[in-house]
Protein backbone atom coordinates (compact mmCIF):
# COMPACT_ATOMS: atom_id res chain seq x y z
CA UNK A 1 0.00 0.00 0.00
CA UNK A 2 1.82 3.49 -1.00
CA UNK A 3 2.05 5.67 2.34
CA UNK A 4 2.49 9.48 2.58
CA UNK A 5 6.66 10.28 2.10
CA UNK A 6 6.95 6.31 1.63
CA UNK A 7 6.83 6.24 5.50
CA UNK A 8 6.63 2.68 7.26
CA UNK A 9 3.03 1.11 7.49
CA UNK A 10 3.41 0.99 10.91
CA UNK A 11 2.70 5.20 10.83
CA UNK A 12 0.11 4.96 8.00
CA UNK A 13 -2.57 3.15 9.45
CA UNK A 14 -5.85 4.80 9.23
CA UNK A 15 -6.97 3.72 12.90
CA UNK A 16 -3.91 5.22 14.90
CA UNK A 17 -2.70 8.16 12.80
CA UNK A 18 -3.37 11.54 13.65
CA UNK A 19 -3.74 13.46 10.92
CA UNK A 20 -5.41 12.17 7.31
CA UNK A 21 -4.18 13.07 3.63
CA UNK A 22 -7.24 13.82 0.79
CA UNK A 23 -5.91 14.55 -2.24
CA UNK A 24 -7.99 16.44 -4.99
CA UNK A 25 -6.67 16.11 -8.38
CA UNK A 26 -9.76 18.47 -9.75
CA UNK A 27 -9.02 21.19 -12.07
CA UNK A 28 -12.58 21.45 -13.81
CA UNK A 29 -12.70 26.04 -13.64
CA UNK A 30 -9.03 26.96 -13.53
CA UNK A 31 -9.33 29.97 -16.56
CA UNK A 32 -5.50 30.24 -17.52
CA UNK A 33 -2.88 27.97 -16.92
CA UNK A 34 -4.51 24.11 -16.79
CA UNK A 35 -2.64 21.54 -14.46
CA UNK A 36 -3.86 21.80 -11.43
CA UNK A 37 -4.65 18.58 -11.56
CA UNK A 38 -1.35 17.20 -11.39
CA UNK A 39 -0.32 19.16 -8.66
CA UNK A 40 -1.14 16.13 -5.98
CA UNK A 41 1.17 13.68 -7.68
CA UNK A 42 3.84 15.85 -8.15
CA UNK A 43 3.69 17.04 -4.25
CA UNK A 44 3.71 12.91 -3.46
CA UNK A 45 6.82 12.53 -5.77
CA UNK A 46 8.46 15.66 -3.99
CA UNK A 47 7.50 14.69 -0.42
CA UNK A 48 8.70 11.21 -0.90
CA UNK A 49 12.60 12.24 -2.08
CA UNK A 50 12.11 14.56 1.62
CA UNK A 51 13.93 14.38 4.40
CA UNK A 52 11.64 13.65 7.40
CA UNK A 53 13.53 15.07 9.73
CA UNK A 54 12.61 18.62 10.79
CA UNK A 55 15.89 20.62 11.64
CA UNK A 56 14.06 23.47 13.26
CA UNK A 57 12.25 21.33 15.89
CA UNK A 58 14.55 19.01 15.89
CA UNK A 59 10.91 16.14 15.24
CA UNK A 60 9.91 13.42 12.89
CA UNK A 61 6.36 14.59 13.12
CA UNK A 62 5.65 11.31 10.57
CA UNK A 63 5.68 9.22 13.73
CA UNK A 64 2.43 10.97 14.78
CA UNK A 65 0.74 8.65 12.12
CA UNK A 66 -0.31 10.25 8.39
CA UNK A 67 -3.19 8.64 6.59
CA UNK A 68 -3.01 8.86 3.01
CA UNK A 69 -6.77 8.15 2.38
CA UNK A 70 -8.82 7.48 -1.22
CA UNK A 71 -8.85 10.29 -3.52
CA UNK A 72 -11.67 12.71 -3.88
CA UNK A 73 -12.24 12.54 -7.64
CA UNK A 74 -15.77 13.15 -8.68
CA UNK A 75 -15.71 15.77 -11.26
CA UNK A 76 -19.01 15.47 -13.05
CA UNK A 77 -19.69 19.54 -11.83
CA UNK A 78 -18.12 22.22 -9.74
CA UNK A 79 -20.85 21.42 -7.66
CA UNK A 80 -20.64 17.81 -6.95
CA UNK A 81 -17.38 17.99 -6.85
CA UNK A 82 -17.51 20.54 -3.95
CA UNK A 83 -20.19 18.12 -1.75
CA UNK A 84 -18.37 15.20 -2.46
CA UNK A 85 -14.65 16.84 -0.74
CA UNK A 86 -17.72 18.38 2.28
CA UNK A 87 -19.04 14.84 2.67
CA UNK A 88 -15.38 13.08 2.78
CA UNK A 89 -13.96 15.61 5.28
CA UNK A 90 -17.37 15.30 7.69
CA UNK A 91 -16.52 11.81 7.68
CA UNK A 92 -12.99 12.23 8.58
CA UNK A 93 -13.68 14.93 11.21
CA UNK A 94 -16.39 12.31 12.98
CA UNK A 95 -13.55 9.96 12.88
CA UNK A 96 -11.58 12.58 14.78
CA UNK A 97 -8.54 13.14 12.03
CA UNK A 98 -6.34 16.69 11.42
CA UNK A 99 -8.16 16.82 7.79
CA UNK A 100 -5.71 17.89 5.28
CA UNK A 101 -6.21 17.92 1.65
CA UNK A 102 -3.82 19.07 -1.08
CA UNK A 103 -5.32 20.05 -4.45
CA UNK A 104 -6.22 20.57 -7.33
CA UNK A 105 -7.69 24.12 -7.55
CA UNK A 106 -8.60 26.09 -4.93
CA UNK A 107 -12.34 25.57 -5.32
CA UNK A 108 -11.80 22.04 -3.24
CA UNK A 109 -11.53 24.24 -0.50
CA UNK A 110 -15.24 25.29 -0.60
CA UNK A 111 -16.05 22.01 0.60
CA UNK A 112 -13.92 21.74 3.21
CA UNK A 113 -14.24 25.00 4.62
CA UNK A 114 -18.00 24.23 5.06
CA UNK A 115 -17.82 20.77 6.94
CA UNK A 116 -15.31 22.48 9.26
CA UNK A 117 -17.61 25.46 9.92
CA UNK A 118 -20.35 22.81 10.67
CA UNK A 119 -17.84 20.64 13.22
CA UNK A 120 -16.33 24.19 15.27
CA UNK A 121 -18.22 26.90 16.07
CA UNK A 122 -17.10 30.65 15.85
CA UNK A 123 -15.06 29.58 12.81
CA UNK A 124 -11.29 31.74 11.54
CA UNK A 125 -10.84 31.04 8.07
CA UNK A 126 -7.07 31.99 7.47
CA UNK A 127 -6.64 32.41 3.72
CA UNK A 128 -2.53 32.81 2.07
CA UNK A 129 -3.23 33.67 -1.41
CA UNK A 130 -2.71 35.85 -4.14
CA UNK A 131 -6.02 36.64 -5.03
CA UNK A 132 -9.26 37.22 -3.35
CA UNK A 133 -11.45 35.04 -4.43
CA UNK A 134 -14.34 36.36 -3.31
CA UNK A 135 -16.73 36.62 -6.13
CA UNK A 136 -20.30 35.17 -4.74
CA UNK A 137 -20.57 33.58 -8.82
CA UNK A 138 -18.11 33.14 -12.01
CA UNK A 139 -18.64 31.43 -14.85
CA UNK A 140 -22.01 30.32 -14.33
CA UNK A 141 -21.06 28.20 -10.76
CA UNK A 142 -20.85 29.46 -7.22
CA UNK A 143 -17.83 26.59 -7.10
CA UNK A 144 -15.49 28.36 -9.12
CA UNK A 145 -11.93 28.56 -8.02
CA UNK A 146 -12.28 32.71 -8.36
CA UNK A 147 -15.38 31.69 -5.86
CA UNK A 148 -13.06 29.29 -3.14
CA UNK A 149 -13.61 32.04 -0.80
CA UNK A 150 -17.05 33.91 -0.22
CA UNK A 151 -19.00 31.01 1.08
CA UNK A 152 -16.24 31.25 4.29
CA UNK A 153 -16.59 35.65 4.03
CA UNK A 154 -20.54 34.98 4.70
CA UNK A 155 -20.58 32.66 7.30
CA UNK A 156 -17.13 32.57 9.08
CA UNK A 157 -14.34 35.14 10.41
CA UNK A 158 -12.47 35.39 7.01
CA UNK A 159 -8.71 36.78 7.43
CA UNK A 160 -6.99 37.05 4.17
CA UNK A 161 -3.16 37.37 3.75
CA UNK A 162 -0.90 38.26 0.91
CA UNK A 163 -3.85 39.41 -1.38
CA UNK A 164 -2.43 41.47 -4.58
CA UNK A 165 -4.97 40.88 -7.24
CA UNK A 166 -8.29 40.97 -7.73
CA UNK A 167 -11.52 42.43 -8.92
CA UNK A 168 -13.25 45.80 -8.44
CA UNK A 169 -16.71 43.63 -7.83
CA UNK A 170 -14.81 42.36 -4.91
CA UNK A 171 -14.62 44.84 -2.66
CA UNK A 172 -18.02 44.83 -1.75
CA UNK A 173 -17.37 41.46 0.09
CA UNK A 174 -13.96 42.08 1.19
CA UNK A 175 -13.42 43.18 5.13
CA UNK A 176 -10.47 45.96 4.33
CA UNK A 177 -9.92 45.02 8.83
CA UNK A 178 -9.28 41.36 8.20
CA UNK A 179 -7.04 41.83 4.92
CA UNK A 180 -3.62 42.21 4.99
CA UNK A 181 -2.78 43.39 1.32
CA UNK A 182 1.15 41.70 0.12
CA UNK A 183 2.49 45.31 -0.12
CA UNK A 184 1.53 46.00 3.41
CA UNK A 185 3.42 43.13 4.33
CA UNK A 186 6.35 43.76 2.68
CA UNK A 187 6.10 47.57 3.96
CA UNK A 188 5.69 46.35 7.61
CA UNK A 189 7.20 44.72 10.62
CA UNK A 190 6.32 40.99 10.27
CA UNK A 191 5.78 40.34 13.58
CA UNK A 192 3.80 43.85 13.41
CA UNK A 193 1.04 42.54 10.91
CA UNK A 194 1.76 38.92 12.77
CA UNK A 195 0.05 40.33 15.71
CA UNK A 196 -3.12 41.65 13.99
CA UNK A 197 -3.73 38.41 12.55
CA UNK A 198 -3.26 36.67 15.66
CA UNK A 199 -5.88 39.10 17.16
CA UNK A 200 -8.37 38.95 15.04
CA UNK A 201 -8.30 35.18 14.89
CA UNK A 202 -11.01 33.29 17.22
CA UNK A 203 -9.74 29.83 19.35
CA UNK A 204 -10.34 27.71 16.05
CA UNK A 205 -8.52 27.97 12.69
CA UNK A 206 -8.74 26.42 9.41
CA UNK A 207 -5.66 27.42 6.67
CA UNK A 208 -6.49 27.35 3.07
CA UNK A 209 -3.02 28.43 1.29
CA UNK A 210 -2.97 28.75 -2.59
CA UNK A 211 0.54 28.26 -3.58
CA UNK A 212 0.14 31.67 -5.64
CA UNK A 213 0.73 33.45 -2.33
CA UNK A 214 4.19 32.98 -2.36
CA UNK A 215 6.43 34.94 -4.73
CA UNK A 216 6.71 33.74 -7.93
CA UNK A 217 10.63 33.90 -7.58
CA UNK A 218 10.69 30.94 -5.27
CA UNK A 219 7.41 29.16 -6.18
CA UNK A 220 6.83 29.94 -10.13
CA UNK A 221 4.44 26.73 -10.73
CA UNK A 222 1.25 27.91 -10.41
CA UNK A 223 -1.62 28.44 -12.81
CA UNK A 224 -1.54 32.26 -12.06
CA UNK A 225 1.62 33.44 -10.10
CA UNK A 226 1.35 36.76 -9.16
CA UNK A 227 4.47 39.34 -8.75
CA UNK A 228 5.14 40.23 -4.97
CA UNK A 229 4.04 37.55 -2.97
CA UNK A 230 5.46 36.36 0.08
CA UNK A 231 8.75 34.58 1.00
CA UNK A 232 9.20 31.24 2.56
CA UNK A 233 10.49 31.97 6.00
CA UNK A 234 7.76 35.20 6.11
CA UNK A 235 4.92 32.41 6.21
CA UNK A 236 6.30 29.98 8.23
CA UNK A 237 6.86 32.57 10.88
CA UNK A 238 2.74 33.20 10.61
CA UNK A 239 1.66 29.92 10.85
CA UNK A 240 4.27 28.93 13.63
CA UNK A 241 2.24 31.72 15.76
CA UNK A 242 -0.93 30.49 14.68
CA UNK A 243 -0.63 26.91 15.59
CA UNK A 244 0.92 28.26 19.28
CA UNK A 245 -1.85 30.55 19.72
CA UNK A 246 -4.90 28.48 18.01
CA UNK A 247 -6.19 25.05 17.66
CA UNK A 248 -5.53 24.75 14.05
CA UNK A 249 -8.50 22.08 12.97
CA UNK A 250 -7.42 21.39 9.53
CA UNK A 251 -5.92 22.68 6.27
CA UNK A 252 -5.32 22.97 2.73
CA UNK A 253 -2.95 23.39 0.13
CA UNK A 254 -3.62 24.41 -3.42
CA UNK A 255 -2.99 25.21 -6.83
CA UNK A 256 0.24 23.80 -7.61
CA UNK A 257 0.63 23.18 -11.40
CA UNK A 258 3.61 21.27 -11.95
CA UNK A 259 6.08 22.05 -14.69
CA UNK A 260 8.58 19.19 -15.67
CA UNK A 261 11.65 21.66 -16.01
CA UNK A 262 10.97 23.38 -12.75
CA UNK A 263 10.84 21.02 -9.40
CA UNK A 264 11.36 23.62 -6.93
CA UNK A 265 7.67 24.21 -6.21
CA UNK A 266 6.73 20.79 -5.93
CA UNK A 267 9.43 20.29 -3.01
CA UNK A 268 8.20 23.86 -1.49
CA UNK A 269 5.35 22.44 -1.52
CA UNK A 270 5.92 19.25 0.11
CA UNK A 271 7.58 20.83 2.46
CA UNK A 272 5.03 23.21 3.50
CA UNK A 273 2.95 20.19 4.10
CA UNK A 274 5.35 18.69 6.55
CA UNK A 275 5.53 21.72 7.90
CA UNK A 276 2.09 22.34 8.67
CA UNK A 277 2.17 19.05 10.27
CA UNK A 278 5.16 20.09 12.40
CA UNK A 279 3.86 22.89 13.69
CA UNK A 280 0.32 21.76 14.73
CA UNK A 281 0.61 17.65 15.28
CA UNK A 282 3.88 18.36 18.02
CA UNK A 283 2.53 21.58 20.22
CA UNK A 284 5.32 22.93 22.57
């Protein structure tokens, strides 16, 4: 049976492992580059050529137990695509699993994002992205990856980070307090616009990170990298603070698009992942 990072059975197994892998190779409205798709095989073939050993905390957090579960692959709509990722992670949740999925684009996170709100109450969405995705319809389907966003703006404490494109339509559903724009960032002390986030977050957090948040220069495979995104160490130093401050109850990753001649972002990738893991599995 293939394992998450080729790790031994023995920290596989569905009954004793903490956290649980989905992946979602769907790429049904992605509107420029195609090959989103891909992205969950490539981030498998990256994460196993990893070394498991985290220097920083000095963990294996693999031991914890990872779960690399059946694929979510229904693709027939936006739609049913969407209920069928909500119904898998329910089930995980009930089964009391860290849900993580990696994608695909970043309309699997609609799905997810719901099923969590329904399991925690008083619900932080933290978004890392490029773009706001926060358009209530595109394309004729509320599931549209320009949509991934303003089911969790209507019905849970949306923070968005890293933002540097988007729509004029947008703004209406955008909450200017709760966005931290890439410039302002960049412009700031981290641990400055750290500390807001941290604020405004409630007990419970769910991470949705599109892969077009970071900069381009160290993460160029994505379907639409953006200039002036963030760097690698900037969001690891967020999320560190998040998982000390919050129960973290799940996450995603995105809208990696993998380009044969260009392996870097599937290992970024893959290491984000273990990262995440890290950070929220092995609490100080």
């Amino acid at each position: 049976m293939k394992t998450y990072a080729g790790i031994d059975q023995a920290f596989a197994q569905k009954e004793t492992a903490k956290a649980e892998l989905i992946l979602v190779p769907y790429d049904g409205t992605s509107t420029w580059v195609k090959g989103a798709d891909k992205g969950p095989e490539a981030f498998l073939n990256a994460s196993e050529n990893m070394e498991l050993y985290d220097i920083e905390t000095g963990t294996e957090v693999y031991r914890e137990g990872v779960y690399l579960g059946e694929p979510v692959t229904e693709s027939s709509s936006p739609e049913a695509m969407a209920e069928a990722v909500r119904k898998r992670v329910r089930q995980v949740i009930a089964e009391q699993r860290m849900v993580t999925l990696f994608g695909g684009e970043h309309s699997i996170s609609i799905g997810s994002i719901q099923a969590h709100a329904e399991a925690w109450d008083d619900l932080t969405v933290l978004q890392i992205d490029a773009h706001a995705d926060l358009r209530p319809e595109y394309e004729g389907s509320a599931c549209n990856h320009a949509c991934a966003l303003h089911w969790a703006s209507k019905h849970t404490n949306l923070l968005q980070v890293g933002i540097r494109s988007m729509d004029i339509s947008e703004k209406e559903f955008m909450n200017v307090s709760k966005t931290w724009m890439a410039q302002d960032c960049h412009e700031r002390d981290d641990q400055e616009w750290y500390d807001e986030v941290l604020a405004a977050s409630t007990s419970n957090v769910y991470i949705t990170i599109d892969l077009d948040g970071f900069d381009p220069a160290i993460l160029p495979s994505t379907g639409t990298p953006e200039p002036g995104g963030l760097g690698w160490y900037q969001v690891l130093g967020l999320l560190k603070q998040v998982a000390r401050k919050c129960n973290v109850v799940g996450f995603d990753i995105v809208e990696l698009c993998p380009n044969p001649n260009e392996r870097s972002s599937d290992f970024l990738a893959a290491k984000l992942y273990y990262k995440l893991l890290t950070y929220n599995l092995l609490k100080d």
